[in-house]
PDB file of N, CA and C in Angstrom:
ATOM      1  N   UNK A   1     280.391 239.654 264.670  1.00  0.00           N
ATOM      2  CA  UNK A   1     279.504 240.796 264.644  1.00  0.00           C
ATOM      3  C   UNK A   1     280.350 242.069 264.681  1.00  0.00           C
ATOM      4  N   UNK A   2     279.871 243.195 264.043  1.00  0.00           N
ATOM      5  CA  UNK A   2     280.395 244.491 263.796  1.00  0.00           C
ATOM      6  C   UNK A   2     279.083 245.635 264.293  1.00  0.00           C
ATOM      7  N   UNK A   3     279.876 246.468 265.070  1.00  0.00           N
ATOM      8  CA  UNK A   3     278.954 247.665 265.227  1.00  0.00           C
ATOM      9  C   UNK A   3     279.879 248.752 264.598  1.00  0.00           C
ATOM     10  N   UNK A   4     279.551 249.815 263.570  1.00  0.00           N
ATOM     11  CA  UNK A   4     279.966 251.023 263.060  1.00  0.00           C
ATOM     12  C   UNK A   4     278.948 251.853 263.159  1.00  0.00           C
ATOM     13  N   UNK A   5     279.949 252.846 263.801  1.00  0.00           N
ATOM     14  CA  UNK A   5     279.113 254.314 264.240  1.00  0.00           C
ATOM     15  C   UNK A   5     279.755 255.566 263.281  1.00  0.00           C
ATOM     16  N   UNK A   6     279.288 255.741 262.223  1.00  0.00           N
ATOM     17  CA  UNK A   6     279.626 256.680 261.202  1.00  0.00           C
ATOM     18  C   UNK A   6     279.157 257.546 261.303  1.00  0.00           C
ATOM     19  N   UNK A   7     279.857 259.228 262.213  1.00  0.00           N
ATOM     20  CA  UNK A   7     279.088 260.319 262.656  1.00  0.00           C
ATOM     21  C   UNK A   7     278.979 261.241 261.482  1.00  0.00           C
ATOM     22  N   UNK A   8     280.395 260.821 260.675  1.00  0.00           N
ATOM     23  CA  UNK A   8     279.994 261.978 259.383  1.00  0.00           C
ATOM     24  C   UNK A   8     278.781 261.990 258.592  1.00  0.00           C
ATOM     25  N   UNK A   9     278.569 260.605 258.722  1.00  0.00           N
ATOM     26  CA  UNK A   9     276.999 260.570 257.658  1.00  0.00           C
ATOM     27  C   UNK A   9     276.155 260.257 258.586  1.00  0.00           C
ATOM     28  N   UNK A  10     276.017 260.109 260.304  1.00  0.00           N
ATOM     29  CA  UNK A  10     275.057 260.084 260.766  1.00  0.00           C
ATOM     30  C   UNK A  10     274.361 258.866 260.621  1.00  0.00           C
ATOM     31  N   UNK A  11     275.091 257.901 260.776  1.00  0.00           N
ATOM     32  CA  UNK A  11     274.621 256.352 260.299  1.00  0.00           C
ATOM     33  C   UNK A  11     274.879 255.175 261.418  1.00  0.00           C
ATOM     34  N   UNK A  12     274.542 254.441 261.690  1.00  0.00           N
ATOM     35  CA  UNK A  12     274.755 252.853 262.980  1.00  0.00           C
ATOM     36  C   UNK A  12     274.710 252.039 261.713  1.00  0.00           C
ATOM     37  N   UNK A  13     275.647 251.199 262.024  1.00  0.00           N
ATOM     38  CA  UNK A  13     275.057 249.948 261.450  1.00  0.00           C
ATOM     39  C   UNK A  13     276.002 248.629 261.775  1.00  0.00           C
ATOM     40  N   UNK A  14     275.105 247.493 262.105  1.00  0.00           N
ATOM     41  CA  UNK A  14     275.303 246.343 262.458  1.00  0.00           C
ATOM     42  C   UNK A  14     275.083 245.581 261.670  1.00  0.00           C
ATOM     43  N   UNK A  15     276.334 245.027 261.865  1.00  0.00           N
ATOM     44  CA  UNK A  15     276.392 243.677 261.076  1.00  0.00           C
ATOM     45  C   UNK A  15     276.413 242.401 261.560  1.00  0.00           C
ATOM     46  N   UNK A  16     275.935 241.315 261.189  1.00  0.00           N
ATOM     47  CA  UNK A  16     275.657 239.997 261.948  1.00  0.00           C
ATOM     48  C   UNK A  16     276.649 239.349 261.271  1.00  0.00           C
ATOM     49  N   UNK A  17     276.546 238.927 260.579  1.00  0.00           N
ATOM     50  CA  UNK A  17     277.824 238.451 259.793  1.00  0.00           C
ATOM     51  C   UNK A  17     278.660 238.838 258.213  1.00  0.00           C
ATOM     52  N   UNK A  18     279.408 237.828 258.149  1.00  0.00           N
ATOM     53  CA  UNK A  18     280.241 238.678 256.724  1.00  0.00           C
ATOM     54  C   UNK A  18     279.746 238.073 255.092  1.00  0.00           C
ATOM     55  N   UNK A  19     278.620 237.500 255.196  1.00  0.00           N
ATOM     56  CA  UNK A  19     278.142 236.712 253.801  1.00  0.00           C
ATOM     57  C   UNK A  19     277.955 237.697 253.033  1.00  0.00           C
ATOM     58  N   UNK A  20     277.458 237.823 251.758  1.00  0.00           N
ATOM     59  CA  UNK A  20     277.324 238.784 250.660  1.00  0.00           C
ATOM     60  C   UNK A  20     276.023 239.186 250.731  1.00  0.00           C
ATOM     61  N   UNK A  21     275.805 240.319 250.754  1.00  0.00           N
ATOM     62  CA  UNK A  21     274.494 241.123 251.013  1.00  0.00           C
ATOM     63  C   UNK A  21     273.772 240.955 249.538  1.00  0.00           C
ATOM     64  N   UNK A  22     272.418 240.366 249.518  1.00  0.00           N
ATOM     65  CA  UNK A  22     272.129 240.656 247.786  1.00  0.00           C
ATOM     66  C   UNK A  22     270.901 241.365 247.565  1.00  0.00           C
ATOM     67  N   UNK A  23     270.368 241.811 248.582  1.00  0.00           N
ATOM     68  CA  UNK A  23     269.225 242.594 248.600  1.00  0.00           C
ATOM     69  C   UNK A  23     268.996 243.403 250.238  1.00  0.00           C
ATOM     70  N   UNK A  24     268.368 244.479 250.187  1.00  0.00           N
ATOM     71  CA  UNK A  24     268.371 245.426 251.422  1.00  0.00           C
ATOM     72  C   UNK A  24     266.950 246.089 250.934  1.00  0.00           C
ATOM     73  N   UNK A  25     266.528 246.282 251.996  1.00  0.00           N
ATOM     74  CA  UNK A  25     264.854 246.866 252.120  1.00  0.00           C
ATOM     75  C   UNK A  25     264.426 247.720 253.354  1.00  0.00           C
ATOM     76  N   UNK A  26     264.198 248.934 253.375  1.00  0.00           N
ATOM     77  CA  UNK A  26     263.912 250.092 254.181  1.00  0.00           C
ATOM     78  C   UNK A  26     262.835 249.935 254.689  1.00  0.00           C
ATOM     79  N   UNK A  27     262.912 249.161 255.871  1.00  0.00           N
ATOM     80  CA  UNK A  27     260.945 248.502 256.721  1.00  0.00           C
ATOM     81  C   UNK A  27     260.403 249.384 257.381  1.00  0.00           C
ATOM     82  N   UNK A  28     261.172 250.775 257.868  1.00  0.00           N
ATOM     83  CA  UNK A  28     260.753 252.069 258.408  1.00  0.00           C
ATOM     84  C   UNK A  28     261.542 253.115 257.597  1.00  0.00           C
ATOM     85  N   UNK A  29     261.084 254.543 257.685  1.00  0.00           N
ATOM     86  CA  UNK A  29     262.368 255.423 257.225  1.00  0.00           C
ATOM     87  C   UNK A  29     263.241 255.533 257.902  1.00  0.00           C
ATOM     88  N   UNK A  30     264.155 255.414 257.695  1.00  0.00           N
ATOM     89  CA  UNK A  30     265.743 255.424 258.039  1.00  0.00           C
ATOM     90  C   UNK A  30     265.926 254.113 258.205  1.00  0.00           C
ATOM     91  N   UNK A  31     265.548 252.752 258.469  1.00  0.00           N
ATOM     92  CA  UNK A  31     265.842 251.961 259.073  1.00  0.00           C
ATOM     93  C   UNK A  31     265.921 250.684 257.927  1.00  0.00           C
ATOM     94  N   UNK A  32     267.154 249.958 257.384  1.00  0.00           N
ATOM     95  CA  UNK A  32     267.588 249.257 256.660  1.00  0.00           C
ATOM     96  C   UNK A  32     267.874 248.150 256.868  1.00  0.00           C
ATOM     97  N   UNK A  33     267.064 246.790 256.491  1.00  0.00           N
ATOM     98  CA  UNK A  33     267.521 245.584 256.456  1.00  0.00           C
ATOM     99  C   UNK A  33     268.392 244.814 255.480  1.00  0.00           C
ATOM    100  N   UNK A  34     269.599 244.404 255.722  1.00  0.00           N
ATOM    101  CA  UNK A  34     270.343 244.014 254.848  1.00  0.00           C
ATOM    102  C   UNK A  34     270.339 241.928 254.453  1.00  0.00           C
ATOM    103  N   UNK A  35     270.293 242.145 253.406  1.00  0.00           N
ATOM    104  CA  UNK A  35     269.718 240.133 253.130  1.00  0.00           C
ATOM    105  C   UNK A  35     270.896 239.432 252.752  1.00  0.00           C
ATOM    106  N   UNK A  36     271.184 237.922 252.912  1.00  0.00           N
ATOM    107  CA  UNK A  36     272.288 237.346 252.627  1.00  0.00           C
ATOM    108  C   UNK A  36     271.477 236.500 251.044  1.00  0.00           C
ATOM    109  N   UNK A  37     271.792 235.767 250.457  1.00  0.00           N
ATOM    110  CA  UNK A  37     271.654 234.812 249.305  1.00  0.00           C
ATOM    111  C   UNK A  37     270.134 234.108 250.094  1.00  0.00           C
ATOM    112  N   UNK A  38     270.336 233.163 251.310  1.00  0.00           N
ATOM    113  CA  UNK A  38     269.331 232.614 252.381  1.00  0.00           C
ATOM    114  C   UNK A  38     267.623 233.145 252.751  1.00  0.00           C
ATOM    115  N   UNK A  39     267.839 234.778 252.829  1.00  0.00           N
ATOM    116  CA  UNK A  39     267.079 235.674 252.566  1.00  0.00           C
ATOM    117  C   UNK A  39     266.808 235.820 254.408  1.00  0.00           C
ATOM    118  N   UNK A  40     268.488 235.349 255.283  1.00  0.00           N
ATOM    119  CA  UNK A  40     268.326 235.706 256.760  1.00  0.00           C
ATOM    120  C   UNK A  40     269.424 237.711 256.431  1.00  0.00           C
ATOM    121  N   UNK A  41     268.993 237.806 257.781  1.00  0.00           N
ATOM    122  CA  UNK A  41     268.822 239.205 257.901  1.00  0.00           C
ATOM    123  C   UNK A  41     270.241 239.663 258.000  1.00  0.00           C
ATOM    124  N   UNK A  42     271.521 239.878 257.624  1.00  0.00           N
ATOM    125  CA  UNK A  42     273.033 239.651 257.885  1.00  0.00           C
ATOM    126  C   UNK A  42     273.638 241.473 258.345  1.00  0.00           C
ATOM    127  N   UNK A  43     272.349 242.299 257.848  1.00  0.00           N
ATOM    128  CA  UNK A  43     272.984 243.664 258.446  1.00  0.00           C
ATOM    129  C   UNK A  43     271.704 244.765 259.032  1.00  0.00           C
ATOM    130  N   UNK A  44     271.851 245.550 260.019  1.00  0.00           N
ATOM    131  CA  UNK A  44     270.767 246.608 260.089  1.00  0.00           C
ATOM    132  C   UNK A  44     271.910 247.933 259.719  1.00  0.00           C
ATOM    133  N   UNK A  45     270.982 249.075 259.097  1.00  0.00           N
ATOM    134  CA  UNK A  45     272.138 250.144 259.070  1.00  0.00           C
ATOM    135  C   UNK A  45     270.523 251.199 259.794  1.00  0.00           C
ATOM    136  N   UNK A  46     270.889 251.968 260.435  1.00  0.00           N
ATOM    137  CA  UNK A  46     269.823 252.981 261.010  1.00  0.00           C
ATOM    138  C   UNK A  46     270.461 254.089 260.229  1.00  0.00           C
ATOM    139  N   UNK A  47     269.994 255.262 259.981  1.00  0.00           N
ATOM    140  CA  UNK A  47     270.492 256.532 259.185  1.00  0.00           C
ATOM    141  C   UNK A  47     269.551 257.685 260.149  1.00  0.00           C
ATOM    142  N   UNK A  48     270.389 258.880 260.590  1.00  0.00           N
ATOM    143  CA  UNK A  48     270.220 259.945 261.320  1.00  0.00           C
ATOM    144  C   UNK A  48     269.704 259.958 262.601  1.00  0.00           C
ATOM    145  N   UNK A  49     271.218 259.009 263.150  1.00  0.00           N
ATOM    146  CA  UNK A  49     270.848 258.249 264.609  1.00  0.00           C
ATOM    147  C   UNK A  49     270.799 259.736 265.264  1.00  0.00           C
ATOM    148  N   UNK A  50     271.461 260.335 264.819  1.00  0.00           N
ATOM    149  CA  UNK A  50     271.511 261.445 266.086  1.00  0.00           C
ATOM    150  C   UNK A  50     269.963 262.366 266.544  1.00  0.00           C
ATOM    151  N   UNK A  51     268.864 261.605 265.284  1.00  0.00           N
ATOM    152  CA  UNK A  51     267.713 262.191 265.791  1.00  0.00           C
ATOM    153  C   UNK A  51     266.935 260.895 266.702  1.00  0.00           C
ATOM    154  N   UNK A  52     267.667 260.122 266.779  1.00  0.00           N
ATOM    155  CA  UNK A  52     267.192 259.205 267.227  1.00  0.00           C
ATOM    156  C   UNK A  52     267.282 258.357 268.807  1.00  0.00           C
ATOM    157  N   UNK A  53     269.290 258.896 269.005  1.00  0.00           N
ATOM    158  CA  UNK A  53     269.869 258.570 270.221  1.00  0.00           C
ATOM    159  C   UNK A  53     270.316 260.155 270.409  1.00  0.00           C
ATOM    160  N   UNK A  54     270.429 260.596 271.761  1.00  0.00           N
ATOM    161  CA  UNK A  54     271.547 261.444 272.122  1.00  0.00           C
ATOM    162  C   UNK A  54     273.270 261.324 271.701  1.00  0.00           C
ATOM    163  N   UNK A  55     273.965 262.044 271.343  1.00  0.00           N
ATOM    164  CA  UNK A  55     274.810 261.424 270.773  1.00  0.00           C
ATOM    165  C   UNK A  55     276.057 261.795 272.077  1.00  0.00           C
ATOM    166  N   UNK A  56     275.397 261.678 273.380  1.00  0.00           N
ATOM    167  CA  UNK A  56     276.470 261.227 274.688  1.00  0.00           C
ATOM    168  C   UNK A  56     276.041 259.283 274.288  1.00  0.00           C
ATOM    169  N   UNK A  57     275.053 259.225 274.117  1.00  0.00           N
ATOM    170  CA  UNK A  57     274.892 257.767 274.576  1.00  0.00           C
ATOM    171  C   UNK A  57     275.414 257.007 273.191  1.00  0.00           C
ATOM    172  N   UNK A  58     275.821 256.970 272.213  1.00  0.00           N
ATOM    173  CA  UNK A  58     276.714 257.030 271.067  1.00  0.00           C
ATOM    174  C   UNK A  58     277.320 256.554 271.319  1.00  0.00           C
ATOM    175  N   UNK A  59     278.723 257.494 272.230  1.00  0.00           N
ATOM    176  CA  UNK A  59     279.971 257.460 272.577  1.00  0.00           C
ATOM    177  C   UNK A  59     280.046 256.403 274.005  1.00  0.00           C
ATOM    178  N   UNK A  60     279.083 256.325 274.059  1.00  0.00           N
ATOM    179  CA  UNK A  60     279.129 254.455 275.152  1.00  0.00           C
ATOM    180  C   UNK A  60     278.245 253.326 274.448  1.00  0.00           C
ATOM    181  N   UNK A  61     278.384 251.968 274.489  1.00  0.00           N
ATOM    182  CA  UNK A  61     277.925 250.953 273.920  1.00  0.00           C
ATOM    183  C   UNK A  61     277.657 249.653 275.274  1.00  0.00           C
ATOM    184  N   UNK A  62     276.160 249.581 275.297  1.00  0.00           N
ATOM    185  CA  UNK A  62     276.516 248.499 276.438  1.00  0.00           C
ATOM    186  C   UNK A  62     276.316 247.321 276.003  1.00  0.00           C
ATOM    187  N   UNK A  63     277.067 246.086 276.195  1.00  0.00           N
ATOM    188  CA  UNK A  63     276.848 244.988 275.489  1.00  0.00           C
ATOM    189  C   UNK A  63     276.267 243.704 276.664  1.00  0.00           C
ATOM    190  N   UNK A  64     274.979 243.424 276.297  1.00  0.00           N
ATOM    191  CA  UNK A  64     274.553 242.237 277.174  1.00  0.00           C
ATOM    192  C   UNK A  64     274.201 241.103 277.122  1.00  0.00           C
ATOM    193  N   UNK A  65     274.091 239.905 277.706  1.00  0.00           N
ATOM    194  CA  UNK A  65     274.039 238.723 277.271  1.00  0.00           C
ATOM    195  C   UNK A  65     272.848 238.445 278.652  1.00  0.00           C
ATOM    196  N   UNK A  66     272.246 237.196 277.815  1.00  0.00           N
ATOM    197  CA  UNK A  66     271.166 237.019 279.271  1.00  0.00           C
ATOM    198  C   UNK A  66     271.395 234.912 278.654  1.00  0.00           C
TER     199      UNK A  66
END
């Protein structure tokens, strides 16, 4: 898994894994689902997080497991 926080363009995006993306579909505005061949979900990209998160909470990432 990959998290990229791209402030120049104001973009998140997670990746689940590294298969070949062959289709992507916008299920809210800003908010991007990325598809493998399978048609499972392999990336999210969010666009103009900063209206979305504070961008103190950006610059920390908490990672949890249950």
């Amino acid at each position: 898994m990959r998290l990229k926080v791209d402030e120049g363009n104001d973009v998140l995006y997670f990746r689940l894994d590294e298969t070949a993306i062959v289709d992507s579909e916008e299920i809210k505005p800003g908010v991007i689902l990325d598809y493998n061949q399978k048609g499972d979900v392999v990336g999210v990209e969010i666009l103009h997080v900063r209206e979305r998160v504070s961008p103190l909470l950006l610059k920390t990432l908490q990672f949890e497991t249950v």
